[in-house]
PDB file of N, CA and C in Angstrom:
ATOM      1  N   UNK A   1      90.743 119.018 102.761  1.00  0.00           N
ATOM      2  CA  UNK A   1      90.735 118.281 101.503  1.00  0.00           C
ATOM      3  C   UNK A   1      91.405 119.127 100.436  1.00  0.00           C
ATOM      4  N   UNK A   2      92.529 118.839  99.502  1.00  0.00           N
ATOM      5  CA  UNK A   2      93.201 119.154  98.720  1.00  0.00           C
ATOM      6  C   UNK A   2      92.663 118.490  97.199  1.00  0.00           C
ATOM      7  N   UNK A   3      93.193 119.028  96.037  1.00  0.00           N
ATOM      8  CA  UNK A   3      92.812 118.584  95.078  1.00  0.00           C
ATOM      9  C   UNK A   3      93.901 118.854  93.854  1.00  0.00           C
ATOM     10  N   UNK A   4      93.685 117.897  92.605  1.00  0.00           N
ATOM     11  CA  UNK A   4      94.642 118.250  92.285  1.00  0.00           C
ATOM     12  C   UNK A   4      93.857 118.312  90.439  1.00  0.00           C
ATOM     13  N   UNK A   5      93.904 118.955  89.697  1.00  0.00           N
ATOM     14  CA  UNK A   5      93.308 118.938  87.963  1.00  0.00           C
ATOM     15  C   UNK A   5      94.121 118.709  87.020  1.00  0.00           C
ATOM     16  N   UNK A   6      94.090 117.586  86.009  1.00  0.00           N
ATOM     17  CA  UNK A   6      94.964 117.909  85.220  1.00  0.00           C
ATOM     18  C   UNK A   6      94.053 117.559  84.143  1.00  0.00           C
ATOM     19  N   UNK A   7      93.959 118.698  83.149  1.00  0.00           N
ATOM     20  CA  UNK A   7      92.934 118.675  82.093  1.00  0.00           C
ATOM     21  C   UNK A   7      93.541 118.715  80.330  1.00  0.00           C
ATOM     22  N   UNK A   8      93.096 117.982  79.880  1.00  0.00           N
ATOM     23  CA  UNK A   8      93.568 117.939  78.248  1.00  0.00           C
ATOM     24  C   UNK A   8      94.908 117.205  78.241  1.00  0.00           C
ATOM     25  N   UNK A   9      94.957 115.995  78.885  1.00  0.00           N
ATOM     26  CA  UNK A   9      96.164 114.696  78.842  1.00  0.00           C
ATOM     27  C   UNK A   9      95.727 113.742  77.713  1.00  0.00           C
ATOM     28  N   UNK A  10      96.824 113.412  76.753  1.00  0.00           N
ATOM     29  CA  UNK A  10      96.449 112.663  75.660  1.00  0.00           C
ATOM     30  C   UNK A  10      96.610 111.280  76.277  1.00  0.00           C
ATOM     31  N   UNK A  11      95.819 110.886  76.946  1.00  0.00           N
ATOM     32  CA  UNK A  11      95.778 109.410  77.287  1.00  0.00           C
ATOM     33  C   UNK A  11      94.259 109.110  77.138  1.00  0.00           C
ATOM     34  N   UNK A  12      93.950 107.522  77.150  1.00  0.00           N
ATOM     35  CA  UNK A  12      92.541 107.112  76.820  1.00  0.00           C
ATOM     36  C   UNK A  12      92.218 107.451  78.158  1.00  0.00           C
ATOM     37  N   UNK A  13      90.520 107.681  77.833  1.00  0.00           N
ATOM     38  CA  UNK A  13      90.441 107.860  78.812  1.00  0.00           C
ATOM     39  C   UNK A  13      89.690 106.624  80.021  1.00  0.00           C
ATOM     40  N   UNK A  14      89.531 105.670  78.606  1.00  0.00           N
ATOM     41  CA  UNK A  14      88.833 104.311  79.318  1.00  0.00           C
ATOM     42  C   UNK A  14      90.070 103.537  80.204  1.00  0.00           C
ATOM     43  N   UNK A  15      91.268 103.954  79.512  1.00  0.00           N
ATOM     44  CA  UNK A  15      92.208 102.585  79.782  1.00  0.00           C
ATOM     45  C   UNK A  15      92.790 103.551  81.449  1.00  0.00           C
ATOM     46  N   UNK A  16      92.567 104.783  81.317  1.00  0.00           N
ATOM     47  CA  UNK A  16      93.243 105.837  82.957  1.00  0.00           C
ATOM     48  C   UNK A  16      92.049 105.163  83.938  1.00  0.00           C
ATOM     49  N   UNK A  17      90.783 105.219  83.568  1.00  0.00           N
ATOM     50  CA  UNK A  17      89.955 104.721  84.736  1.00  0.00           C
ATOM     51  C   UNK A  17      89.876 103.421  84.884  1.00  0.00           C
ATOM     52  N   UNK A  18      90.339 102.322  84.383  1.00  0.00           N
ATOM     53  CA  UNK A  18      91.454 101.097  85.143  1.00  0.00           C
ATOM     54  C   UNK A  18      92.021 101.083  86.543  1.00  0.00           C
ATOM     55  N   UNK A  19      92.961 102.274  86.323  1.00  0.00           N
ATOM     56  CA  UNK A  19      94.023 102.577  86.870  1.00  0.00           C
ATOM     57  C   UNK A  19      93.321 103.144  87.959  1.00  0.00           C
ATOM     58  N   UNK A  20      92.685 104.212  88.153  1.00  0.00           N
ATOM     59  CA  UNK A  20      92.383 105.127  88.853  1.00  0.00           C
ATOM     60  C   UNK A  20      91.267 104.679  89.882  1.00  0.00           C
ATOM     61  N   UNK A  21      90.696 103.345  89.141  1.00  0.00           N
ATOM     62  CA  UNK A  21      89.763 102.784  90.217  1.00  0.00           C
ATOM     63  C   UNK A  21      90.505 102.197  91.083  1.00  0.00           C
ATOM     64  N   UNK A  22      91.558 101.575  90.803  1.00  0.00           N
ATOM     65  CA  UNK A  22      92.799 100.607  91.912  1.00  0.00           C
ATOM     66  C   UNK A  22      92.878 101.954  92.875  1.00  0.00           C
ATOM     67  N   UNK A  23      93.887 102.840  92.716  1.00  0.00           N
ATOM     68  CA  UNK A  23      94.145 103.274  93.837  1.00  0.00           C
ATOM     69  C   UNK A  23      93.141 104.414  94.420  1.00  0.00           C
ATOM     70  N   UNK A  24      91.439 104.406  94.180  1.00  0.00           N
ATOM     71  CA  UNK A  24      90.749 105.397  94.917  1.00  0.00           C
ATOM     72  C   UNK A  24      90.258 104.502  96.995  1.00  0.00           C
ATOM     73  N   UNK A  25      90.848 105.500  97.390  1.00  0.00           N
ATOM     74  CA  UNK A  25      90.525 105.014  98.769  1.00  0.00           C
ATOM     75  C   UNK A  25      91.643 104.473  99.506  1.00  0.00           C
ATOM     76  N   UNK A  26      92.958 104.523  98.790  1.00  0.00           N
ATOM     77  CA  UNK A  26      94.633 104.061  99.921  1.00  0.00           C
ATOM     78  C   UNK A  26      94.845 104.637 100.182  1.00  0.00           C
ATOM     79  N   UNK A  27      95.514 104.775 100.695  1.00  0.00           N
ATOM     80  CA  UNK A  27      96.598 105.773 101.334  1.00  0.00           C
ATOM     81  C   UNK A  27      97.499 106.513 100.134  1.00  0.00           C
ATOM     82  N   UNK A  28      98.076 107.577 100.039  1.00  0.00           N
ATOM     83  CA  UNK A  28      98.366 108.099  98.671  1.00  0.00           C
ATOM     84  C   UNK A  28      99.898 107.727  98.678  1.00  0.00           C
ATOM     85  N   UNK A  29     100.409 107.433  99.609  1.00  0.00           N
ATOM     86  CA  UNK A  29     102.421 106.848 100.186  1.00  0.00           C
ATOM     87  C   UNK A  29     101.921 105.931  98.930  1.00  0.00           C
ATOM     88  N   UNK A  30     100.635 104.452  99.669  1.00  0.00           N
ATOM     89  CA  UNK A  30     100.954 103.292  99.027  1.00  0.00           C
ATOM     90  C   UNK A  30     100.280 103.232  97.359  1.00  0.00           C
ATOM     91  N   UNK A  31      99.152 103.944  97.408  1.00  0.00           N
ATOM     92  CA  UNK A  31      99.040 104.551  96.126  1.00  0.00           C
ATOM     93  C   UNK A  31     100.130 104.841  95.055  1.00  0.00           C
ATOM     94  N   UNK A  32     100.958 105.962  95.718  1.00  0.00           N
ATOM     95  CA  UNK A  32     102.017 106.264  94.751  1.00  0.00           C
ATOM     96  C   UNK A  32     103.004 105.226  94.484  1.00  0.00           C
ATOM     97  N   UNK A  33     103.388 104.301  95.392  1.00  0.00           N
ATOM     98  CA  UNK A  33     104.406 103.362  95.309  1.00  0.00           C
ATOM     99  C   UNK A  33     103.871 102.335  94.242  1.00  0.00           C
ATOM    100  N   UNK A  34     102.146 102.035  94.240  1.00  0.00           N
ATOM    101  CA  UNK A  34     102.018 101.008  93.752  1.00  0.00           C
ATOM    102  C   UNK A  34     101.790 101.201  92.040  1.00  0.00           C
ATOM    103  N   UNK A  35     101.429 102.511  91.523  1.00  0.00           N
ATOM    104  CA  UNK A  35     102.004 103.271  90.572  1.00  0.00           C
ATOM    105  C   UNK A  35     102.985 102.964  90.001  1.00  0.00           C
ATOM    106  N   UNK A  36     104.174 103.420  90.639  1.00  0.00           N
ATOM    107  CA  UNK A  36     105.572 104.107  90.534  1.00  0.00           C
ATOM    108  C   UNK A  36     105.972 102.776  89.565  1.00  0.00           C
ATOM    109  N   UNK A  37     105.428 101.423  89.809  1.00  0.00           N
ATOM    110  CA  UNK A  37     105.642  99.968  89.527  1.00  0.00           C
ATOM    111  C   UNK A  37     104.777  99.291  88.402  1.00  0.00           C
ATOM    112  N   UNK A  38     103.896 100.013  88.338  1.00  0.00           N
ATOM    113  CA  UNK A  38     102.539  99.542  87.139  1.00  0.00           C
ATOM    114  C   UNK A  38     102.920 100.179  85.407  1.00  0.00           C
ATOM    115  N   UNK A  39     102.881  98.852  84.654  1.00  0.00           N
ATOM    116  CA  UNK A  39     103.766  99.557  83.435  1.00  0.00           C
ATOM    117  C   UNK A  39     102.510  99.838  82.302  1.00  0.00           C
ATOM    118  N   UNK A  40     102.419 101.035  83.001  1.00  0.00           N
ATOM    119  CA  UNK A  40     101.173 102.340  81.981  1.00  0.00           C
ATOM    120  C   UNK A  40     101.435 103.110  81.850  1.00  0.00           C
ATOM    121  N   UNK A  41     101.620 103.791  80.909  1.00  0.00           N
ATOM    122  CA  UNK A  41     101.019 105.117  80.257  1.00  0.00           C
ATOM    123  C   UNK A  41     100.002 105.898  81.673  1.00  0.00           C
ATOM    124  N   UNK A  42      98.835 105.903  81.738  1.00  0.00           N
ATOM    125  CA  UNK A  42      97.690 106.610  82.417  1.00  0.00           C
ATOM    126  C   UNK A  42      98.429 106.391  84.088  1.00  0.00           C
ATOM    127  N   UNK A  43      99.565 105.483  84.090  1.00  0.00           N
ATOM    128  CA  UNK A  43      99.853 105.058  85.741  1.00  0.00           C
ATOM    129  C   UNK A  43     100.574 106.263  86.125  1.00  0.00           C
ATOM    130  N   UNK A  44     101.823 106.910  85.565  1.00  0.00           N
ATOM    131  CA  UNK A  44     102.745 107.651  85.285  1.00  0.00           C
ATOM    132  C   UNK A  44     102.028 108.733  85.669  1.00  0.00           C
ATOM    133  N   UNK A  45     100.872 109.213  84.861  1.00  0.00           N
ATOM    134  CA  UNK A  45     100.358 110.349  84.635  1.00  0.00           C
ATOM    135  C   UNK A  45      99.121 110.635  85.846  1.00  0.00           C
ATOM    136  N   UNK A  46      99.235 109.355  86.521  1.00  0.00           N
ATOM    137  CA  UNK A  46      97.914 109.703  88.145  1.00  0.00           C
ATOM    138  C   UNK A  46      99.310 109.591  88.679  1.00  0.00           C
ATOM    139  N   UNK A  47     100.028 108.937  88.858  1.00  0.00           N
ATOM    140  CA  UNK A  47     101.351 109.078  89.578  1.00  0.00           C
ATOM    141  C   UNK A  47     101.430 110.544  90.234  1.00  0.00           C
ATOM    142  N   UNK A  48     101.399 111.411  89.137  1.00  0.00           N
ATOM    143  CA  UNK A  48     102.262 112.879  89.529  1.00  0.00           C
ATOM    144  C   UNK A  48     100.743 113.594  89.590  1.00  0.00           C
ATOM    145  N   UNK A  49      99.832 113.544  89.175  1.00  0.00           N
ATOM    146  CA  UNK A  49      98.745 114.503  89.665  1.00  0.00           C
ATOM    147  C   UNK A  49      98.244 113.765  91.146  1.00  0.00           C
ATOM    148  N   UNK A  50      98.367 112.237  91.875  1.00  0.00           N
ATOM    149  CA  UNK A  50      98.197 112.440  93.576  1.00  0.00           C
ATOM    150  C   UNK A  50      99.519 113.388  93.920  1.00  0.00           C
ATOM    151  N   UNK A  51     100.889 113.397  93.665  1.00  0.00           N
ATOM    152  CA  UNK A  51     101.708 113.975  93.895  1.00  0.00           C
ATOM    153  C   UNK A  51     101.658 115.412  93.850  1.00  0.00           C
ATOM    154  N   UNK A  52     100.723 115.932  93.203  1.00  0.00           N
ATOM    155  CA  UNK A  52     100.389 117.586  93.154  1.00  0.00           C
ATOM    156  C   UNK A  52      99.479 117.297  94.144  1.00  0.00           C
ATOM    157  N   UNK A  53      98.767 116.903  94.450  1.00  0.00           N
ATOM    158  CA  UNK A  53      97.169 116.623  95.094  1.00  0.00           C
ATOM    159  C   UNK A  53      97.899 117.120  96.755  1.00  0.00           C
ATOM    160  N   UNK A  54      98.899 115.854  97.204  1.00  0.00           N
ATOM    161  CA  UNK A  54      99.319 115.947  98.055  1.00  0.00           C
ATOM    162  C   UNK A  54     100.216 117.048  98.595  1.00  0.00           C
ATOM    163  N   UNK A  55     101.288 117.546  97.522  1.00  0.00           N
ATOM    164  CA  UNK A  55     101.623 118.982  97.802  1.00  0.00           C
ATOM    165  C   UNK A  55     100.857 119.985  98.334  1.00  0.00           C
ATOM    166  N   UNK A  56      99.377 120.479  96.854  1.00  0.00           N
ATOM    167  CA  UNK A  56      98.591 120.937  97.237  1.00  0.00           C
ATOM    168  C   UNK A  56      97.822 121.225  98.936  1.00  0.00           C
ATOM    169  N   UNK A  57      97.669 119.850  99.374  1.00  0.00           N
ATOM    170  CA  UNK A  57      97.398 119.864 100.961  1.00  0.00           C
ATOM    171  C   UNK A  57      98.203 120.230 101.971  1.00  0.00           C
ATOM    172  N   UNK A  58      99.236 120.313 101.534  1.00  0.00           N
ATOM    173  CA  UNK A  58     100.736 120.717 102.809  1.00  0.00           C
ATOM    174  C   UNK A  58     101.056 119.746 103.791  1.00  0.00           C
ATOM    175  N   UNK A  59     100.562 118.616 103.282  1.00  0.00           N
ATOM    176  CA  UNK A  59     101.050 117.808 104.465  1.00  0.00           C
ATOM    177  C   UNK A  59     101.571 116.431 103.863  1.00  0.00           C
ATOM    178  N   UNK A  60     101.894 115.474 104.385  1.00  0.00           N
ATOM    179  CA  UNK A  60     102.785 114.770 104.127  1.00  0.00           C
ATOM    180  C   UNK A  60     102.046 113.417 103.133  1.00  0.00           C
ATOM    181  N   UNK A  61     102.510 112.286 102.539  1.00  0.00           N
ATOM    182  CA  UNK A  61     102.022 111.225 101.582  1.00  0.00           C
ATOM    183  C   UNK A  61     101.266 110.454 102.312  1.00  0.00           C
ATOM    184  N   UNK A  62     102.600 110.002 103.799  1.00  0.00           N
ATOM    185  CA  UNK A  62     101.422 109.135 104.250  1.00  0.00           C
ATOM    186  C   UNK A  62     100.392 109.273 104.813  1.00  0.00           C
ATOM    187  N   UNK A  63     100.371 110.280 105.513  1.00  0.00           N
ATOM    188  CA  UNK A  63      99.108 111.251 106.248  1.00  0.00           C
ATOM    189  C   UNK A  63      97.851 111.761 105.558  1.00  0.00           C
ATOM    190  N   UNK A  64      97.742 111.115 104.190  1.00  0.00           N
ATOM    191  CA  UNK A  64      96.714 111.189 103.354  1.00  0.00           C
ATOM    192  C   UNK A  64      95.957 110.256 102.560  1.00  0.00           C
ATOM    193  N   UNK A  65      94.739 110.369 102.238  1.00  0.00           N
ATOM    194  CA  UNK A  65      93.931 109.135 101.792  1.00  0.00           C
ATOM    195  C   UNK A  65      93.651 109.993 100.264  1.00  0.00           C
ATOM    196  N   UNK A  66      93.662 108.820  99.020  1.00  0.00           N
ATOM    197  CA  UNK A  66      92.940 109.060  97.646  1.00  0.00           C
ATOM    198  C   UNK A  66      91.426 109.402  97.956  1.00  0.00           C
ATOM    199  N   UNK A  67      90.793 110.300  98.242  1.00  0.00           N
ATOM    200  CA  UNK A  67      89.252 110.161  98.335  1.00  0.00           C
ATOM    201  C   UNK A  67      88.593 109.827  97.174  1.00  0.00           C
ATOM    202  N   UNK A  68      89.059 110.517  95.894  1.00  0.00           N
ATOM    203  CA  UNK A  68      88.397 110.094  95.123  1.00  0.00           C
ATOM    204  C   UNK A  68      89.642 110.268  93.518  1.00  0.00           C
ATOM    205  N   UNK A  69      89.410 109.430  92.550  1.00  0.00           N
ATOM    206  CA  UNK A  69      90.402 109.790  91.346  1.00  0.00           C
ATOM    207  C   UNK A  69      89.881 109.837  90.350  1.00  0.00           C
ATOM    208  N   UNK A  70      89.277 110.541  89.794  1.00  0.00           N
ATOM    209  CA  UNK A  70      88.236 110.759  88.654  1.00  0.00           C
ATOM    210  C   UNK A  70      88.597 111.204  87.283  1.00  0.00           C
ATOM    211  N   UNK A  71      88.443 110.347  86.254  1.00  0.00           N
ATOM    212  CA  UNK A  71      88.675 110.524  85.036  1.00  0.00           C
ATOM    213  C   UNK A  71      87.424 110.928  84.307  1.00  0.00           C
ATOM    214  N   UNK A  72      87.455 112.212  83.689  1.00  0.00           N
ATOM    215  CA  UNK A  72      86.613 112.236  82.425  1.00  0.00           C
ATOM    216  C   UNK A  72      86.802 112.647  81.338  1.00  0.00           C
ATOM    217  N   UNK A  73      85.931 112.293  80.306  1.00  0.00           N
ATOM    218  CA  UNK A  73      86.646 112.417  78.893  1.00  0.00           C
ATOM    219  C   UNK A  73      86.807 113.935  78.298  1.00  0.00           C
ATOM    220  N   UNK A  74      87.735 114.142  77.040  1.00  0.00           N
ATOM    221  CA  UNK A  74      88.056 115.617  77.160  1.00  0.00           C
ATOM    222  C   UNK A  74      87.655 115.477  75.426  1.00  0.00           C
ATOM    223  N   UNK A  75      87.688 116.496  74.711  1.00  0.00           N
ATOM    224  CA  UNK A  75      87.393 116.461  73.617  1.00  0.00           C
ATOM    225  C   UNK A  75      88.553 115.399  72.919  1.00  0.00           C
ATOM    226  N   UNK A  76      88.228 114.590  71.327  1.00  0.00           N
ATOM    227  CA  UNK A  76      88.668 113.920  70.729  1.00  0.00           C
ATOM    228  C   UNK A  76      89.078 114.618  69.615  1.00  0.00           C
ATOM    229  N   UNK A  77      90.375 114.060  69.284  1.00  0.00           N
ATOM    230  CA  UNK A  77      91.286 114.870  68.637  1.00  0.00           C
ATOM    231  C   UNK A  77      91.351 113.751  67.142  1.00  0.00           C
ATOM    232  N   UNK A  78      90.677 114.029  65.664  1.00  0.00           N
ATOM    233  CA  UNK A  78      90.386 113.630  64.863  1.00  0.00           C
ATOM    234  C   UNK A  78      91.672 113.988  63.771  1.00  0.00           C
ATOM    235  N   UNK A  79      91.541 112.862  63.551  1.00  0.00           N
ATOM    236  CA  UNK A  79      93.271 112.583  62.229  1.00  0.00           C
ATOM    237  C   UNK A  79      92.593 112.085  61.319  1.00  0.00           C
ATOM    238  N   UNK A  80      92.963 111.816  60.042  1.00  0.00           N
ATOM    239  CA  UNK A  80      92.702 110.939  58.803  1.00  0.00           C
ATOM    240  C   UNK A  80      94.063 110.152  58.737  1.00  0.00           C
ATOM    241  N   UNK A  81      93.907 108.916  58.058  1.00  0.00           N
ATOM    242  CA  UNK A  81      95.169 107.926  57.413  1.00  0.00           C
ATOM    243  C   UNK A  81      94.540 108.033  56.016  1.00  0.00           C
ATOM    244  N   UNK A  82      95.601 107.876  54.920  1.00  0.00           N
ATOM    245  CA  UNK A  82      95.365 107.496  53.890  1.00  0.00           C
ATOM    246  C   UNK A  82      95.030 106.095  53.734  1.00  0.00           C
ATOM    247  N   UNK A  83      94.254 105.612  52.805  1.00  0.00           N
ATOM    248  CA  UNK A  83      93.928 104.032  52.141  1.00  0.00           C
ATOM    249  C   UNK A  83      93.913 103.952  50.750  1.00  0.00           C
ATOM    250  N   UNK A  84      93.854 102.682  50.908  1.00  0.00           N
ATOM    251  CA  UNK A  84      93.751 102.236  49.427  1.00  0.00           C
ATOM    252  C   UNK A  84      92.338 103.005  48.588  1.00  0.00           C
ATOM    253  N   UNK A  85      93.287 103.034  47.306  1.00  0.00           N
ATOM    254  CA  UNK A  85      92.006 103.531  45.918  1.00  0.00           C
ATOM    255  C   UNK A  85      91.697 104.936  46.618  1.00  0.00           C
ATOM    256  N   UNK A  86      92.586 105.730  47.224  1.00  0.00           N
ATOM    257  CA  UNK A  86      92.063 107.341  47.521  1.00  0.00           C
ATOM    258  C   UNK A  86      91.384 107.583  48.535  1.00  0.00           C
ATOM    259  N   UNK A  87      90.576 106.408  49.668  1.00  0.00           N
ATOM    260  CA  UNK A  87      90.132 106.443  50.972  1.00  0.00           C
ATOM    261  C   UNK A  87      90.824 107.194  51.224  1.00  0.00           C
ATOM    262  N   UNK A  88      90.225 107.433  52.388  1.00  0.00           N
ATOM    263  CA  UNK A  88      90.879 107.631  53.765  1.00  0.00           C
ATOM    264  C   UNK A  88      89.792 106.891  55.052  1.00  0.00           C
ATOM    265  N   UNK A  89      90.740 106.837  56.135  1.00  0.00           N
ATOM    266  CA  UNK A  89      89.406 106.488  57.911  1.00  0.00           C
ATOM    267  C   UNK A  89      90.346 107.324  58.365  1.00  0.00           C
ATOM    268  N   UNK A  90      89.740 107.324  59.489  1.00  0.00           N
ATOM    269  CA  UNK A  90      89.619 108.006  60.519  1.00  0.00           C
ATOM    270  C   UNK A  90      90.400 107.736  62.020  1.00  0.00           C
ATOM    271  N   UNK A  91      90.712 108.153  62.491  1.00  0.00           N
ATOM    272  CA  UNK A  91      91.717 107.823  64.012  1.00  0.00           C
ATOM    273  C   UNK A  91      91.378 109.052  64.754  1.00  0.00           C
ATOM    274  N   UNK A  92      91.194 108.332  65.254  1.00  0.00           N
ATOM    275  CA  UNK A  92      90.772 109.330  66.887  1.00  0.00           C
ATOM    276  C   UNK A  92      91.674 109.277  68.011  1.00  0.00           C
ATOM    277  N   UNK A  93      91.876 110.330  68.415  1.00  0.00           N
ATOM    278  CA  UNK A  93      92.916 110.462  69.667  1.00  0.00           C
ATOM    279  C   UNK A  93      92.553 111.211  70.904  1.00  0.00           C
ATOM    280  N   UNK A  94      91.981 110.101  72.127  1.00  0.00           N
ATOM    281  CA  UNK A  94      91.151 110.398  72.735  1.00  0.00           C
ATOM    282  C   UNK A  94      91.821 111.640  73.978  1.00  0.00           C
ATOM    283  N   UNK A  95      91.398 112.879  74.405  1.00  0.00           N
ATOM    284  CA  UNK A  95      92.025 113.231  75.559  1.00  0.00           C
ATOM    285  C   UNK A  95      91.294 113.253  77.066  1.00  0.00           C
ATOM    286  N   UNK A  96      91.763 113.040  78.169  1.00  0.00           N
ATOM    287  CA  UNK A  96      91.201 113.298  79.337  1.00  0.00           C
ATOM    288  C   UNK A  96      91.352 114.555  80.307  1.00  0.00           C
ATOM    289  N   UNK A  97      90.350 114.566  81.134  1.00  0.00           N
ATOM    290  CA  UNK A  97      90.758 115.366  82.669  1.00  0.00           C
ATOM    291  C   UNK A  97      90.749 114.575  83.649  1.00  0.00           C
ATOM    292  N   UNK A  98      92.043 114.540  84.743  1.00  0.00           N
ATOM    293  CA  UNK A  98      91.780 114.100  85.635  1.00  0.00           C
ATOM    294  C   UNK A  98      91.864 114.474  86.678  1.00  0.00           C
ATOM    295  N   UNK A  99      91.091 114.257  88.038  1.00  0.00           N
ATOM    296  CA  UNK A  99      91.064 115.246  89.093  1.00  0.00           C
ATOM    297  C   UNK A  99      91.224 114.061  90.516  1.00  0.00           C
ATOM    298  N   UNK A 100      92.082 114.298  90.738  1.00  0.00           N
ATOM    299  CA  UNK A 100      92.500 113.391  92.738  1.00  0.00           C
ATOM    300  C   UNK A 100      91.944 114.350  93.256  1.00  0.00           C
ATOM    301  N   UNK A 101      91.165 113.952  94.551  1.00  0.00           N
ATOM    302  CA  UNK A 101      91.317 114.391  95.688  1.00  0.00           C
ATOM    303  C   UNK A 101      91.798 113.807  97.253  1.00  0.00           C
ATOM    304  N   UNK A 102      92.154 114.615  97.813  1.00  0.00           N
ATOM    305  CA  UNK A 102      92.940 113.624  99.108  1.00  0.00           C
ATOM    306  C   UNK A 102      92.556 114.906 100.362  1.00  0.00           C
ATOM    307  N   UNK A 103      92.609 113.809 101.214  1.00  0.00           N
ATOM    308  CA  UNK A 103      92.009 114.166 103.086  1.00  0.00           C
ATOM    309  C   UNK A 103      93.332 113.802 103.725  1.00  0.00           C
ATOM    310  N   UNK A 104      93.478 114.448 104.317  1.00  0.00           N
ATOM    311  CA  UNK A 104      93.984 113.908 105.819  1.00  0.00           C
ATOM    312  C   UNK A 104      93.249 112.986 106.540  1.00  0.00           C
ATOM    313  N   UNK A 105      93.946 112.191 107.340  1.00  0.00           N
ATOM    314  CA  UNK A 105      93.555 110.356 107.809  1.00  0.00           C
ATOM    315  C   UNK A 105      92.810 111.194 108.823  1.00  0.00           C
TER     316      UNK A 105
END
């Protein structure tokens, strides 16, 4: 079992575990293909961490299963906007970690 971390990615981290629930448990070939095609932000970015995952293991795409693709949240990165009459709010910019792991079939 190989693994792969990628920690402090400015993507949500609600809208990556979407994504990451689709491809836990394929094959990581059809995984990655079905990615490569999905028009996201968070798709792009599990895209290339199964692609480390699978390096990581030394063996080949199709010869491997997603065991698991796990998103969790990373600290939130706090901005102000200006408003009317001297306000200001608040914007938050959420970051994640995410961690693949993959087996051989």
């Amino acid at each position: 079992m190989a693994r792969a971390l990628l920690k402090f990615i400015r993507v949500s981290p609600i809208k990556s575990r979407l994504i990451a629930r689709e491809v836990q448990g394929m094959n990581a070939e059809e995984a990655m293909a079905a990615l490569e095609f999905t028009p996201n932000k968070a798709a792009k970015i599990i895209y290339k961490v199964i692609a480390s995952a699978v390096a990581n293991s030394g063996m080949e795409a199709e010869d491997c299963v997603v065991k698991s693709c796990r998103v969790d949240n990373g600290p939130v990165l706090k901005r102000f906007r200006p408003r009317a009459r001297g306000m200001a709010s608040g914007i938050r910019k959420p970051t994640a970690h995410i961690l693949v792991e993959v087996e051989g079939k």
